[in-house]
Protein backbone atom coordinates (compact mmCIF):
# COMPACT_ATOMS: atom_id res chain seq x y z
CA UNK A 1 -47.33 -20.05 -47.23
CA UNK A 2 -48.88 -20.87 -43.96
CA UNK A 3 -46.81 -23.71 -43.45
CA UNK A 4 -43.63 -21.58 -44.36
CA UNK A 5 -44.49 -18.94 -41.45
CA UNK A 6 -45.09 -21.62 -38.95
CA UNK A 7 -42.15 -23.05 -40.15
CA UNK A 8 -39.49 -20.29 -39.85
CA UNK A 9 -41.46 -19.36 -36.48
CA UNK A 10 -40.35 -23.04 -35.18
CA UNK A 11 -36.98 -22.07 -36.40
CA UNK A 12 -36.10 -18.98 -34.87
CA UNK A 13 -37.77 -19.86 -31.45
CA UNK A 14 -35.88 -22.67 -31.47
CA UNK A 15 -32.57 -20.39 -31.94
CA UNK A 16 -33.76 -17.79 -29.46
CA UNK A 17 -34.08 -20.43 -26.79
CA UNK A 18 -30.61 -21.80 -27.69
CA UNK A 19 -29.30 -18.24 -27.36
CA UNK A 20 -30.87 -17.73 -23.46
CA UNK A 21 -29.43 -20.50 -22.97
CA UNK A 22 -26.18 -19.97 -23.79
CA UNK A 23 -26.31 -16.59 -21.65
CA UNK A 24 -24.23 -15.57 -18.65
CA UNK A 25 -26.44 -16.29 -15.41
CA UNK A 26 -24.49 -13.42 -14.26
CA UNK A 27 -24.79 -9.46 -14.94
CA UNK A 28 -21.52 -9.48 -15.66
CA UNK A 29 -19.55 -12.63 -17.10
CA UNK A 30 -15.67 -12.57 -17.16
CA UNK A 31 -13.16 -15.29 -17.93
CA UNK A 32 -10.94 -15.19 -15.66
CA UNK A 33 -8.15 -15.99 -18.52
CA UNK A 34 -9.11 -12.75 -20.33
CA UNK A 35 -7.07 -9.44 -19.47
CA UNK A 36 -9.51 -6.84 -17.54
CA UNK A 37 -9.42 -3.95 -19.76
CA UNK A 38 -10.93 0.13 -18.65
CA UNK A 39 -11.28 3.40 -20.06
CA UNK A 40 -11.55 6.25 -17.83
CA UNK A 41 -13.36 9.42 -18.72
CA UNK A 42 -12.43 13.01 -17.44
CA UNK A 43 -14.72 15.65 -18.89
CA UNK A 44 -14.49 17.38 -15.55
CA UNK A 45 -12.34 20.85 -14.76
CA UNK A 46 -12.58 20.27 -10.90
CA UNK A 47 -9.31 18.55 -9.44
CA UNK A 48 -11.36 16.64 -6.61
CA UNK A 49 -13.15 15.15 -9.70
CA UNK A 50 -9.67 14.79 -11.59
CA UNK A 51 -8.53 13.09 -8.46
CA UNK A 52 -11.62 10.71 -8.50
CA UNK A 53 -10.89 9.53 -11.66
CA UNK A 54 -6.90 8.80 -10.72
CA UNK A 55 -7.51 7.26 -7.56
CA UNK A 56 -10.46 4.83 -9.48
CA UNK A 57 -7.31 4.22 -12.16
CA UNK A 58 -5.29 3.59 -9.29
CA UNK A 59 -7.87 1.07 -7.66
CA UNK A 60 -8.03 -1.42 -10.86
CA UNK A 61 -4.27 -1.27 -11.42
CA UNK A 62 -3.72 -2.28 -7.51
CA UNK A 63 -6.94 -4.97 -7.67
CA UNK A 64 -7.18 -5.90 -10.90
CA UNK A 65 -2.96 -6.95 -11.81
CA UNK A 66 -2.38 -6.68 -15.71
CA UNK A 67 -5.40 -4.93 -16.21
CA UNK A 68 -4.93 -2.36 -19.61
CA UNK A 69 -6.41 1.24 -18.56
CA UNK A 70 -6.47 4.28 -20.39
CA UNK A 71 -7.31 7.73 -19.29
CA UNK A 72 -9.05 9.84 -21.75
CA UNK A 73 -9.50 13.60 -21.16
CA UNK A 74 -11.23 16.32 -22.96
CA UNK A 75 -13.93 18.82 -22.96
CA UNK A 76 -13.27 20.66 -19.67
CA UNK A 77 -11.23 18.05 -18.52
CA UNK A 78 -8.22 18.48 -20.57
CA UNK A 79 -6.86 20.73 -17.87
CA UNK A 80 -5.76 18.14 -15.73
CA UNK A 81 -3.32 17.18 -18.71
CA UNK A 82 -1.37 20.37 -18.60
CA UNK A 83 2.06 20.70 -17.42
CA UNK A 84 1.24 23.14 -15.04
CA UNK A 85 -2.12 20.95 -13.81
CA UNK A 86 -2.16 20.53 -9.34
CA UNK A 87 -1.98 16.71 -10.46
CA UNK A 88 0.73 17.08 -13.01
CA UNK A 89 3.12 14.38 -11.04
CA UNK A 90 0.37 11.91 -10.35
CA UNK A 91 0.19 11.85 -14.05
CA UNK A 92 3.61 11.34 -14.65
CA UNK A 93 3.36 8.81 -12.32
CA UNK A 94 0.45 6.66 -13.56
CA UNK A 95 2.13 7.40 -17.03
CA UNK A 96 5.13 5.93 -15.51
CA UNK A 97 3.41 2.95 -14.02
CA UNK A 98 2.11 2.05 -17.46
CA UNK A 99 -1.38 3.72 -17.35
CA UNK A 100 -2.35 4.99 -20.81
CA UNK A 101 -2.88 8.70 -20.35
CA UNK A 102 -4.21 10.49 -23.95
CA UNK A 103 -5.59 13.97 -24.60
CA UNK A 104 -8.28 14.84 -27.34
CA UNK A 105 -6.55 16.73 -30.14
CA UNK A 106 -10.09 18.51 -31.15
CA UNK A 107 -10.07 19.94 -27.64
CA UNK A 108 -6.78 21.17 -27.84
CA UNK A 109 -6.91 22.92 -30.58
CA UNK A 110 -10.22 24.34 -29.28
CA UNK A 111 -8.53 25.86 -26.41
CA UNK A 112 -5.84 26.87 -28.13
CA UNK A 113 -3.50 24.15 -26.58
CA UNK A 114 0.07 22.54 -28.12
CA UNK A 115 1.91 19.53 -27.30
CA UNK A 116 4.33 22.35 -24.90
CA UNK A 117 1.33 22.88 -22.88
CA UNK A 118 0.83 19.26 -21.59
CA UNK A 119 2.38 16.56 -19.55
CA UNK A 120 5.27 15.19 -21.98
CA UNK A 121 4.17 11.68 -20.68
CA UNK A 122 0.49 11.78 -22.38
CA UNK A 123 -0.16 10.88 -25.85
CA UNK A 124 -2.60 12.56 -27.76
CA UNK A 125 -6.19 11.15 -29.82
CA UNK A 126 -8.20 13.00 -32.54
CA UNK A 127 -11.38 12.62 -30.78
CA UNK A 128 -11.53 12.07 -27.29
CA UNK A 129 -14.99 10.85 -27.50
CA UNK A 130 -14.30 8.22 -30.41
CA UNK A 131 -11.32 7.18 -28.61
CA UNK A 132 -13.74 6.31 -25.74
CA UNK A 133 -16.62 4.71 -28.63
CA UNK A 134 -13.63 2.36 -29.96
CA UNK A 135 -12.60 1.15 -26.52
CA UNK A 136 -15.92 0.25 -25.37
CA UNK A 137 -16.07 -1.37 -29.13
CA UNK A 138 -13.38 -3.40 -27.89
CA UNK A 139 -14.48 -4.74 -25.24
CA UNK A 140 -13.15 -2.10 -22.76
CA UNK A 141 -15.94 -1.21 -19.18
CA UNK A 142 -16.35 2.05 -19.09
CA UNK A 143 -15.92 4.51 -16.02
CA UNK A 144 -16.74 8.34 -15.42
CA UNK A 145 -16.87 9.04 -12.23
């Protein structure tokens, strides 16, 4: 029995020095090869905020060329999603400029919100937060800014 500790201890010290090995040196490892991907978070109702989170959207499109980014918005945040929102055309815009732009259906129907109220170049989610979950499950970096 003694043996068969020392044994398996051998074995998996042996695999978690192959494993720190085989680590990044760096915080942050990217292939270069692989397309930069980002999910955005607005769960803000201030429009400076709102216009944070556009211009950071903004930022990786202009730096970061192919990158896939998606702007998720609920909670409080939903607002800058409606038609009548101060940053309506920046949406339409990003939408536009192929920016990914959804709205959480739980928070519309919390407020009381339909598909007339918002931007007709969003798409819409369930869950707003699980949308967010299944990106960073995908490999997606997270930003709320």
């Amino acid at each position: 029995m003694k043996f068969m500790n020392k044994l398996m201890g051998a074995v998996l010290g042996g695999a978690m020095v192959l494993g720190a090995i085989a680590l990044p040196t760096t915080a942050v490892a990217r292939d270069d090869a692989a397309t930069p991907k980002v999910v955005i978070q607005v769960s803000d109702s201030a429009p400076a905020y709102w216009n944070l989170a556009l211009n950071n959207a903004k930022n990786v499109q202009k730096d970061l060329k192919g990158a896939v980014i998606e702007i998720v918005a609920f909670g409080p945040g939903i607002g800058i999603l409606k038609s009548d929102s101060v940053v309506a055309n920046r949406i339409s815009e990003m939408a536009d400029s192929g920016i990914k732009i959804v709205a959480c259906a739980n928070t519309m129907r919390g407020q009381k919100l339909t598909k007339e109220d918002m931007n007709s170049k969003i798409g819409y989610v369930p869950s707003g937060v699980v949308e967010i979950m299944e990106r960073q499950a995908d490999g997606y970096a997270y930003i709320r800014p």
